[in-house]
PDB file of N, CA and C in Angstrom:
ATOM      1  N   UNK A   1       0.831  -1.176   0.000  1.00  0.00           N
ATOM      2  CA  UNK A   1       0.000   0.000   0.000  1.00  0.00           C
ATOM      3  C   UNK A   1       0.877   1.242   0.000  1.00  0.00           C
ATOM      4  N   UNK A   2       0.504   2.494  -0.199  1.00  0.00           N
ATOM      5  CA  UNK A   2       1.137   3.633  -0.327  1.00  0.00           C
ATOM      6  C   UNK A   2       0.525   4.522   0.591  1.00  0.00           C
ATOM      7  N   UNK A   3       1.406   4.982   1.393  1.00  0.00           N
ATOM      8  CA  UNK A   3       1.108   5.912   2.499  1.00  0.00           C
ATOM      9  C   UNK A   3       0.642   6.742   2.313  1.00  0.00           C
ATOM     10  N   UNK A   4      -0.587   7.243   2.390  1.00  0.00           N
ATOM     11  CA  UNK A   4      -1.228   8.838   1.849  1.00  0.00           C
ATOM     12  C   UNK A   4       0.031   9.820   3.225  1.00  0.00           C
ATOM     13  N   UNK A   5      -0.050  11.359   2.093  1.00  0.00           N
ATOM     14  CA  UNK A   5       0.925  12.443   2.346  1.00  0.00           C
ATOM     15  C   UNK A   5      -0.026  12.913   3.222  1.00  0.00           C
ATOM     16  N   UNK A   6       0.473  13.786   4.212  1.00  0.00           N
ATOM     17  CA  UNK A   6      -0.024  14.578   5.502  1.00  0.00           C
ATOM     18  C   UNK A   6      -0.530  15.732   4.414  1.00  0.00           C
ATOM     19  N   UNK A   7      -1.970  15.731   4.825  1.00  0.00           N
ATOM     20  CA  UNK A   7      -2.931  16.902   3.955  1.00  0.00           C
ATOM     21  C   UNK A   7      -2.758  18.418   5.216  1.00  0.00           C
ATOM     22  N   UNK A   8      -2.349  19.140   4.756  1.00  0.00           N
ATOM     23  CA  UNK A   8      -2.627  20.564   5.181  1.00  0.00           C
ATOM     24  C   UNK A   8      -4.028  21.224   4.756  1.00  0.00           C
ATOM     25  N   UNK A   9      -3.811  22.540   4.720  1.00  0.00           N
ATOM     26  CA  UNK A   9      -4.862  23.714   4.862  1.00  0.00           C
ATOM     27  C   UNK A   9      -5.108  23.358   3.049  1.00  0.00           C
ATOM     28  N   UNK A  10      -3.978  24.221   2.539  1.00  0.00           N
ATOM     29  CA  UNK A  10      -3.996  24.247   1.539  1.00  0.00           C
ATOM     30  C   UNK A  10      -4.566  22.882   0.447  1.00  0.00           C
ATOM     31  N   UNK A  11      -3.963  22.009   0.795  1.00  0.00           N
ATOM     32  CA  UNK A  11      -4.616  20.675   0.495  1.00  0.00           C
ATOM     33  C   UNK A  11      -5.634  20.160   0.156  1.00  0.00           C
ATOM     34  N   UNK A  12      -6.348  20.265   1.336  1.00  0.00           N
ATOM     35  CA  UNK A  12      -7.967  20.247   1.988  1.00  0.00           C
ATOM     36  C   UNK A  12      -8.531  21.165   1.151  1.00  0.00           C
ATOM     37  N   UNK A  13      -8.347  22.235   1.067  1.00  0.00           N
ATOM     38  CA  UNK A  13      -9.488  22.862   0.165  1.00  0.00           C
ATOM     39  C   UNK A  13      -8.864  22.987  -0.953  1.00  0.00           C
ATOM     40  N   UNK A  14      -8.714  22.375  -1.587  1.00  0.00           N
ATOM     41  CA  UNK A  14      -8.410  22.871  -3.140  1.00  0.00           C
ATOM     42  C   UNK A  14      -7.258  23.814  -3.813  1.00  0.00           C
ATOM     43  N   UNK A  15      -6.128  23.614  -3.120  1.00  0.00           N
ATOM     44  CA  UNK A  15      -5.216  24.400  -3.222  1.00  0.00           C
ATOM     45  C   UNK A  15      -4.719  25.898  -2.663  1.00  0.00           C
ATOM     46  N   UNK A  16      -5.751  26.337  -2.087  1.00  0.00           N
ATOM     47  CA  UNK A  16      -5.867  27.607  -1.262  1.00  0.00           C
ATOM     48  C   UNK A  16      -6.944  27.646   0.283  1.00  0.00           C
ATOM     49  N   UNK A  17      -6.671  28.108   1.230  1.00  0.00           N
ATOM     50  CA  UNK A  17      -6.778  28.490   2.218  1.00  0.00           C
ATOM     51  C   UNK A  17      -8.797  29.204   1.915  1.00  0.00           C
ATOM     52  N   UNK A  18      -8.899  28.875   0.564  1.00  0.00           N
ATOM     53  CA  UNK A  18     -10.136  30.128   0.299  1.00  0.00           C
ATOM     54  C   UNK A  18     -11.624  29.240   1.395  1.00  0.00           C
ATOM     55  N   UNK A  19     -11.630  28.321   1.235  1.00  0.00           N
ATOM     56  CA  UNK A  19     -12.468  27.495   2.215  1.00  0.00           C
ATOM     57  C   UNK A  19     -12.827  28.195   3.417  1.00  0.00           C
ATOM     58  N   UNK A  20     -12.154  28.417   4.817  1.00  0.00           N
ATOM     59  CA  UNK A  20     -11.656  28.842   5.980  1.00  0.00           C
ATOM     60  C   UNK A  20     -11.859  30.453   5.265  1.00  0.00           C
ATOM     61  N   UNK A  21     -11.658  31.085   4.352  1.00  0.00           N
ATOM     62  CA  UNK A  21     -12.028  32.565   4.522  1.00  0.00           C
ATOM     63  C   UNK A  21     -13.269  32.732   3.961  1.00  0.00           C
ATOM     64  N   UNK A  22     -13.667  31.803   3.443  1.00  0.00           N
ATOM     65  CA  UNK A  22     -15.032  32.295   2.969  1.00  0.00           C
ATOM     66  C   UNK A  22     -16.093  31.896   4.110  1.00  0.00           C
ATOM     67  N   UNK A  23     -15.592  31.237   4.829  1.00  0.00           N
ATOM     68  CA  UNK A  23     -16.662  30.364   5.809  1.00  0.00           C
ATOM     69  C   UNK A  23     -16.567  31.972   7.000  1.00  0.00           C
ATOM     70  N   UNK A  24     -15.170  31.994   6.930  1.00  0.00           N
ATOM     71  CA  UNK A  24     -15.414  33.541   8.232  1.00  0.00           C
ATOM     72  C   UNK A  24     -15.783  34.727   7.640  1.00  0.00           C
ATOM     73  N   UNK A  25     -16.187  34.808   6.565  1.00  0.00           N
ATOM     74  CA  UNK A  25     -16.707  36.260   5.785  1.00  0.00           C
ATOM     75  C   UNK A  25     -18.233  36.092   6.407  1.00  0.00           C
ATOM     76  N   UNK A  26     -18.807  34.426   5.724  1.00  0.00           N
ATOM     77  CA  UNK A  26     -19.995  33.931   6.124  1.00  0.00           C
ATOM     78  C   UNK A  26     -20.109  34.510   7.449  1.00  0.00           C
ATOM     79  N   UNK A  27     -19.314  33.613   8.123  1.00  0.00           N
ATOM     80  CA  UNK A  27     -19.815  34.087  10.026  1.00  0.00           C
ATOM     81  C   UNK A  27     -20.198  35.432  10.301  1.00  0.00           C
ATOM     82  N   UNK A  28     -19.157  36.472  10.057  1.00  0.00           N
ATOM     83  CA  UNK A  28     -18.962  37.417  10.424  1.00  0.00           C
ATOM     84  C   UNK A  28     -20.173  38.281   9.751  1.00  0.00           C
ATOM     85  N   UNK A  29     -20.522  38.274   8.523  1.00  0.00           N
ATOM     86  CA  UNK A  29     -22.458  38.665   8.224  1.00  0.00           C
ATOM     87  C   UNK A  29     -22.944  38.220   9.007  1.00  0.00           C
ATOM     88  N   UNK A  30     -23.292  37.150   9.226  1.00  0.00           N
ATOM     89  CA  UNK A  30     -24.281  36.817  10.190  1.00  0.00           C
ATOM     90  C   UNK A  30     -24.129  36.940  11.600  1.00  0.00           C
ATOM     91  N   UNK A  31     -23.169  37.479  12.463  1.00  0.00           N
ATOM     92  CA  UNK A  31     -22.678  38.447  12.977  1.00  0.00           C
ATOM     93  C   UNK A  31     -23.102  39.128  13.341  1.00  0.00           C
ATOM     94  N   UNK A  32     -22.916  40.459  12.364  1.00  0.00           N
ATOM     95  CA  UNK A  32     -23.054  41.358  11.788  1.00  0.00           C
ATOM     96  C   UNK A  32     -24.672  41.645  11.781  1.00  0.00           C
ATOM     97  N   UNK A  33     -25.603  40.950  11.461  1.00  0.00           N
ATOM     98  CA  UNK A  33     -27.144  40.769  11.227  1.00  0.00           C
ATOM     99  C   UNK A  33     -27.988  40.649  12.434  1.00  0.00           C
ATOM    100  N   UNK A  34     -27.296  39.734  12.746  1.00  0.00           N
ATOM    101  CA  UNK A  34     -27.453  39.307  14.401  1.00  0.00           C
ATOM    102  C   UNK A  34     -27.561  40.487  15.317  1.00  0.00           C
ATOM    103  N   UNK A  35     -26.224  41.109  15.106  1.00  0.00           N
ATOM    104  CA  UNK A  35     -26.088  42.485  15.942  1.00  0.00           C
ATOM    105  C   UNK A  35     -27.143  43.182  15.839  1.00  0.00           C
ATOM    106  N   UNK A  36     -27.321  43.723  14.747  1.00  0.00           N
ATOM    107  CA  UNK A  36     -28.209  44.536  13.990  1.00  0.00           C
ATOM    108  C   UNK A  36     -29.301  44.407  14.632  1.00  0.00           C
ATOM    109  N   UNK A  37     -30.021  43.084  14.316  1.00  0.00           N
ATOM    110  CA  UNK A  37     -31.335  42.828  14.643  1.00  0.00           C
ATOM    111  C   UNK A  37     -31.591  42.762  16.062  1.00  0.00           C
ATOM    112  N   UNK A  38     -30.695  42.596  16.936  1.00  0.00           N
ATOM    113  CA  UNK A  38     -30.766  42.983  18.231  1.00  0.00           C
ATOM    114  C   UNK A  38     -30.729  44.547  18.765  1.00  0.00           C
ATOM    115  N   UNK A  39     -30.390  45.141  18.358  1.00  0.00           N
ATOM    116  CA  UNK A  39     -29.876  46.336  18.367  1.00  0.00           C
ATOM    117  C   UNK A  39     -31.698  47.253  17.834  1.00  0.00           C
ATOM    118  N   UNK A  40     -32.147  46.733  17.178  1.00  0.00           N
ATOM    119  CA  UNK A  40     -33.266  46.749  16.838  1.00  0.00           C
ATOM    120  C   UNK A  40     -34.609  46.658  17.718  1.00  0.00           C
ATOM    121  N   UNK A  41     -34.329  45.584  18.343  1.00  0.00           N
ATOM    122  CA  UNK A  41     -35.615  45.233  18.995  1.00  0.00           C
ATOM    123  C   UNK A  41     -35.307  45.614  20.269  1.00  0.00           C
ATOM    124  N   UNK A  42     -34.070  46.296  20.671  1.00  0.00           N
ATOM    125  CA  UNK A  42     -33.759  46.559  21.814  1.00  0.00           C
ATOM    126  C   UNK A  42     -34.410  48.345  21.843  1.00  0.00           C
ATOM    127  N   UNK A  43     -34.017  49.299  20.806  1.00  0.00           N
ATOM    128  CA  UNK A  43     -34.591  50.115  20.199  1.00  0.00           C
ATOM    129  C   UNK A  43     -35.960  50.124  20.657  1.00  0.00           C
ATOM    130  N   UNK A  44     -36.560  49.534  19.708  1.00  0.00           N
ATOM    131  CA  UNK A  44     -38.246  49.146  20.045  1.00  0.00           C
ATOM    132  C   UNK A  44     -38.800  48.906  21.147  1.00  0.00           C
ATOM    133  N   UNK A  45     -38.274  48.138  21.970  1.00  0.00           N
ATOM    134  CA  UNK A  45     -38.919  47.176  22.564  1.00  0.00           C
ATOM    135  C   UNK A  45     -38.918  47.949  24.169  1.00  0.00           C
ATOM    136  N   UNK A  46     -37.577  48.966  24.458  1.00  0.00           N
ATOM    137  CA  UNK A  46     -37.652  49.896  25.440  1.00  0.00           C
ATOM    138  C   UNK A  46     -37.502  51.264  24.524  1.00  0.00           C
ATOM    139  N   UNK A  47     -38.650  51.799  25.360  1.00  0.00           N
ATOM    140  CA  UNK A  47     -38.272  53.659  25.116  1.00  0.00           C
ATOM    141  C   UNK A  47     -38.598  54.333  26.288  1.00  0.00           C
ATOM    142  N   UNK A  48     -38.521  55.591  26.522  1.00  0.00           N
ATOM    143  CA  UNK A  48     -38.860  56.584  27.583  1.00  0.00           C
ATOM    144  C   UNK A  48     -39.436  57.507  27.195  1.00  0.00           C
ATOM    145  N   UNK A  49     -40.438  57.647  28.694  1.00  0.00           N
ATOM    146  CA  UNK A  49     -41.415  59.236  28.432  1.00  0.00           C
ATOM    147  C   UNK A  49     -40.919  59.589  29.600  1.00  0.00           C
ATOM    148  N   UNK A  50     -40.890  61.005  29.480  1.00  0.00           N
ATOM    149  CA  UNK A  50     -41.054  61.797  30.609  1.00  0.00           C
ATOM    150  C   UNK A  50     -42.278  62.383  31.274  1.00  0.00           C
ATOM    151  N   UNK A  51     -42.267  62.651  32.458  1.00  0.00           N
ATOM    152  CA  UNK A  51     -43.828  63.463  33.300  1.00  0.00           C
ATOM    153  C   UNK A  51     -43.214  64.117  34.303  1.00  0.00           C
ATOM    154  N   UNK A  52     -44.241  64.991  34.489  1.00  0.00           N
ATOM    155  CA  UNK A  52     -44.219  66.135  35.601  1.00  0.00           C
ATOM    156  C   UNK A  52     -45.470  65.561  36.735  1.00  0.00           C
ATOM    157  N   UNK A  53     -44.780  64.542  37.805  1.00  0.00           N
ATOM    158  CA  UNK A  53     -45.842  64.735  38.699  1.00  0.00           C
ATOM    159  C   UNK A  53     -45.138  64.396  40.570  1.00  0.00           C
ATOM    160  N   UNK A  54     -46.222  64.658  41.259  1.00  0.00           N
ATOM    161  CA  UNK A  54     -45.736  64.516  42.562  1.00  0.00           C
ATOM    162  C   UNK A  54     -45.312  63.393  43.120  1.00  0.00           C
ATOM    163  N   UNK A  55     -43.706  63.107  43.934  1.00  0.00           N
ATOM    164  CA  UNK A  55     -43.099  62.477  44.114  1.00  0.00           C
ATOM    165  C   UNK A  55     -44.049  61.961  45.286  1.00  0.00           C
ATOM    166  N   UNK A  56     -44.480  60.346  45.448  1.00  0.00           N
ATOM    167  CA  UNK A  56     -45.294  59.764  46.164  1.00  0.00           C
ATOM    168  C   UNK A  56     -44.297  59.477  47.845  1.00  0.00           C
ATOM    169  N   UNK A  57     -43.228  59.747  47.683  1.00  0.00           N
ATOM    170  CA  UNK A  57     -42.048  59.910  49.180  1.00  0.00           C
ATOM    171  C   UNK A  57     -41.688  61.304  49.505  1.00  0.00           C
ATOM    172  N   UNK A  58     -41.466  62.054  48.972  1.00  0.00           N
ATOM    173  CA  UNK A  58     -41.019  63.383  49.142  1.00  0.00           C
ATOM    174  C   UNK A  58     -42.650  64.374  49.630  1.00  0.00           C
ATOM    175  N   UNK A  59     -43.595  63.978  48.479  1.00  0.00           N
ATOM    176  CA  UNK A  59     -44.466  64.817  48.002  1.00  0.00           C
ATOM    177  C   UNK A  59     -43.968  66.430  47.340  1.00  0.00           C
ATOM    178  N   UNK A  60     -42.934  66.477  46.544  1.00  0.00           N
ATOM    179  CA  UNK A  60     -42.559  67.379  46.083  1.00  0.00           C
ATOM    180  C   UNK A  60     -42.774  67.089  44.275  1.00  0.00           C
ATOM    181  N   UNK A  61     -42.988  67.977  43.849  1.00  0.00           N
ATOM    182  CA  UNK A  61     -42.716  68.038  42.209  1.00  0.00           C
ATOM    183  C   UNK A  61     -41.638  67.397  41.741  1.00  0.00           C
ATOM    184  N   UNK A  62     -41.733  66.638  40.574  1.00  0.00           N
ATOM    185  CA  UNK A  62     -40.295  66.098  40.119  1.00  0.00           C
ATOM    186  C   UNK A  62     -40.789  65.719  38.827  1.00  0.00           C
ATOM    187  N   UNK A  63     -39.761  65.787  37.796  1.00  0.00           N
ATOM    188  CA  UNK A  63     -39.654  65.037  36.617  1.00  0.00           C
ATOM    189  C   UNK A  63     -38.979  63.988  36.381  1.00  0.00           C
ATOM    190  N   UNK A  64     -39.791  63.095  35.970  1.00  0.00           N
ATOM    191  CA  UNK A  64     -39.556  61.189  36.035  1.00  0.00           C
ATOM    192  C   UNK A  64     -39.518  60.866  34.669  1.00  0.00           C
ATOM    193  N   UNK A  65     -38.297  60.411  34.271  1.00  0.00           N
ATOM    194  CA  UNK A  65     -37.938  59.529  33.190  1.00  0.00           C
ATOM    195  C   UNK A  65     -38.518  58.387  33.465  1.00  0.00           C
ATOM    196  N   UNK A  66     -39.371  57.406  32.702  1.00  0.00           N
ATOM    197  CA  UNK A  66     -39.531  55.963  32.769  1.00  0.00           C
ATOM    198  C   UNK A  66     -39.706  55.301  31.539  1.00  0.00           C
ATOM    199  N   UNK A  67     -38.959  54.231  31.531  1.00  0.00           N
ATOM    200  CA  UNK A  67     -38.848  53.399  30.900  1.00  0.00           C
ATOM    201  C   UNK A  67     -39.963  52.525  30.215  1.00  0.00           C
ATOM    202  N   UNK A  68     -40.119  52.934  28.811  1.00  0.00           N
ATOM    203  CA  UNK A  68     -41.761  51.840  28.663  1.00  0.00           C
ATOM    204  C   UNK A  68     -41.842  50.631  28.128  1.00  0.00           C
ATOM    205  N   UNK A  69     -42.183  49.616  28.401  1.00  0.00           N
ATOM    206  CA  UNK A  69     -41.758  48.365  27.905  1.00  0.00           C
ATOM    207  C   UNK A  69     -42.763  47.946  26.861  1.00  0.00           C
ATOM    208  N   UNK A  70     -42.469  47.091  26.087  1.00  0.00           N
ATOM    209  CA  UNK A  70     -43.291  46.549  24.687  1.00  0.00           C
ATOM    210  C   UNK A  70     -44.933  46.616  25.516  1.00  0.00           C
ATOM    211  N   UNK A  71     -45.643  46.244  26.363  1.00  0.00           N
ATOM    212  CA  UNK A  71     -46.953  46.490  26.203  1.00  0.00           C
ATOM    213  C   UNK A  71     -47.303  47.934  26.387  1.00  0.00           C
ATOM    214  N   UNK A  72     -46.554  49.009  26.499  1.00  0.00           N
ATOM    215  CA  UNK A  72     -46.519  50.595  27.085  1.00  0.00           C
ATOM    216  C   UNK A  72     -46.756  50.589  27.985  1.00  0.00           C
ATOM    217  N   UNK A  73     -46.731  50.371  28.676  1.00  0.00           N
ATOM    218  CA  UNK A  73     -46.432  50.495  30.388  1.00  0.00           C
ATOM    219  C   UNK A  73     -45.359  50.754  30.671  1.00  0.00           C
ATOM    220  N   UNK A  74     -45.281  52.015  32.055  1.00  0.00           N
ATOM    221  CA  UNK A  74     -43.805  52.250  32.220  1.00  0.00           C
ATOM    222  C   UNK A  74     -43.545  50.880  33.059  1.00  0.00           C
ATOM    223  N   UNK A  75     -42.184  50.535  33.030  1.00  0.00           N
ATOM    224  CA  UNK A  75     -41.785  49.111  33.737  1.00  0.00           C
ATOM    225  C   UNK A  75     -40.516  49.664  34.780  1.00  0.00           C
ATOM    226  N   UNK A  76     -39.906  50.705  34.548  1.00  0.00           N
ATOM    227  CA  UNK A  76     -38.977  51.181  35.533  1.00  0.00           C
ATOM    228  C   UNK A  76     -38.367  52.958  35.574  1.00  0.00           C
ATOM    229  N   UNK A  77     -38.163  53.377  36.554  1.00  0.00           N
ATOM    230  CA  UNK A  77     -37.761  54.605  37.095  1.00  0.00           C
ATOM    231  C   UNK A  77     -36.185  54.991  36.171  1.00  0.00           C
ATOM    232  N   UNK A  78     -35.939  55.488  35.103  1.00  0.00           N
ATOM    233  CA  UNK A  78     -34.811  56.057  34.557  1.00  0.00           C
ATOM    234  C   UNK A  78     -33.885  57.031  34.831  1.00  0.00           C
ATOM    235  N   UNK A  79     -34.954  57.861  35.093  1.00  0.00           N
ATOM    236  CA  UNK A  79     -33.647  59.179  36.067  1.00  0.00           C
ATOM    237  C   UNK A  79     -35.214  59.894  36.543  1.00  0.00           C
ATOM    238  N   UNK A  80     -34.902  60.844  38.221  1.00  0.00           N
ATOM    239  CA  UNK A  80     -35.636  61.372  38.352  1.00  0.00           C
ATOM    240  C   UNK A  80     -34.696  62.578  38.334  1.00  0.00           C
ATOM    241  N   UNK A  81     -35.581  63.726  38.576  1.00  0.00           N
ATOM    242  CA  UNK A  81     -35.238  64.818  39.265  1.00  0.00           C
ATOM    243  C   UNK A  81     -34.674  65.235  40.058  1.00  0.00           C
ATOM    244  N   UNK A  82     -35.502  64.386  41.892  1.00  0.00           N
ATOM    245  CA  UNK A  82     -34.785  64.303  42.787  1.00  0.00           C
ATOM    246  C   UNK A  82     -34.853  63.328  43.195  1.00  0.00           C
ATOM    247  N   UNK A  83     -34.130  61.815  42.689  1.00  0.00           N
ATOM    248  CA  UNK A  83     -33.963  60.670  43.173  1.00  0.00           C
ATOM    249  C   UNK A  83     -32.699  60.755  43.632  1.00  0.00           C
ATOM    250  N   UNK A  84     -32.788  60.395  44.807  1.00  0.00           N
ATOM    251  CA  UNK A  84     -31.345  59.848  45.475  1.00  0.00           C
ATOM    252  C   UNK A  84     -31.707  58.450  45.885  1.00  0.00           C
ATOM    253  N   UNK A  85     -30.560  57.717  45.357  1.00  0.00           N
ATOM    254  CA  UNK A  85     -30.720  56.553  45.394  1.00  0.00           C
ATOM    255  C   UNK A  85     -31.250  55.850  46.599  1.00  0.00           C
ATOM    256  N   UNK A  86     -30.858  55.646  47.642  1.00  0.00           N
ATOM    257  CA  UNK A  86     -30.930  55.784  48.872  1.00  0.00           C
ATOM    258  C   UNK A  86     -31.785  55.421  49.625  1.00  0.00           C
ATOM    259  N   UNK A  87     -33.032  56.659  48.824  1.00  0.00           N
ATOM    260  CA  UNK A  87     -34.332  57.173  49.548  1.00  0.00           C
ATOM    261  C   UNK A  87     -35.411  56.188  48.553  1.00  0.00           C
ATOM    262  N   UNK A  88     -35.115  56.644  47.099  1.00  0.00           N
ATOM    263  CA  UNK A  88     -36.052  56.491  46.065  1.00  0.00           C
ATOM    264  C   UNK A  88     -36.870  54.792  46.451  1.00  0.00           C
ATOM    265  N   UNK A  89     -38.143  54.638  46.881  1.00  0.00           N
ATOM    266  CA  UNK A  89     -38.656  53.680  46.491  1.00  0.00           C
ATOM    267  C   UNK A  89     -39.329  53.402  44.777  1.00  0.00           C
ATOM    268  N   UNK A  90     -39.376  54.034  44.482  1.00  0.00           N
ATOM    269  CA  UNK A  90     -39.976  53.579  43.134  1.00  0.00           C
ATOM    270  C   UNK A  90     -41.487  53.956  43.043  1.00  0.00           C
ATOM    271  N   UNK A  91     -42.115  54.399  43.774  1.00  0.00           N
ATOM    272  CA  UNK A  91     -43.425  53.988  43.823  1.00  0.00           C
ATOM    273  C   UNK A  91     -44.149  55.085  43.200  1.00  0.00           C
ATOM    274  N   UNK A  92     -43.563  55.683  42.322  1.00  0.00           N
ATOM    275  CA  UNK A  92     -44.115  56.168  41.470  1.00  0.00           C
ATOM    276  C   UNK A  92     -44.387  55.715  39.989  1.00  0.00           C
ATOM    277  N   UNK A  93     -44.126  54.397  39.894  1.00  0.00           N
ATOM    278  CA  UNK A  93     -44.340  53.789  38.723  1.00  0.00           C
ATOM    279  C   UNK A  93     -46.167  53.368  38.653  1.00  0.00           C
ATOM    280  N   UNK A  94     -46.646  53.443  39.964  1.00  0.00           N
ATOM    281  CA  UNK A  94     -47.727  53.117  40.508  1.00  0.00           C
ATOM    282  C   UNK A  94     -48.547  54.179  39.481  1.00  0.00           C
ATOM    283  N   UNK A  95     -48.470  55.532  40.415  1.00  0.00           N
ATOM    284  CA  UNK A  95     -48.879  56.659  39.872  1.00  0.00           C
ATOM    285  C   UNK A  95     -48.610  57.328  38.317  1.00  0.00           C
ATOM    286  N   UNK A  96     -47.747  56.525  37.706  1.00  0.00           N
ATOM    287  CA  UNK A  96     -47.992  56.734  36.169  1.00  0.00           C
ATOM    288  C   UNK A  96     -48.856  56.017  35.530  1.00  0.00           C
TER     289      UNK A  96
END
């Protein structure tokens, strides 16, 4: 019998390395798409409104960033006015 020769890169695909770069061009679109489309629904899927109303701990005026989630409902507190961390219960997500 005759010993088959140790196959390399080059070998294996057909004389060039093009195999292995076309397969990571592939990956890297889809990648690339992947990103995208996440990047997308992340977009969508959270946004923010702002309001002017009375802080339910303080009872003082404040403007409340919140976060609205895919059914529109705010789902969380983004920045207030006068939130200090600390203090802030949240419970003005109630009152929006």
């Amino acid at each position: 019998m005759f010993p088959l020769p140790p196959m390399g890169l080059a070998e294996r695909f057909g004389g060039a390395a093009d195999g292995h770069l076309g397969l990571m061009a592939v990956l890297a679109i889809l990648a690339l798409l992947g990103t995208y489309g996440v990047l997308l629904w992340a977009i969508r899927s959270t946004r923010t409104r702002e309001r002017d109303l009375r802080c339910p701990d303080d009872g003082r005026m404040a403007r409340v960033r919140f976060l609205i989630g895919p059914s529109g409902r705010p789902v969380d507190v983004d920045g207030c006015s006068l939130r200090v961390r600390t203090r802030c219960s949240k419970r003005c997500l109630q009152a929006a």
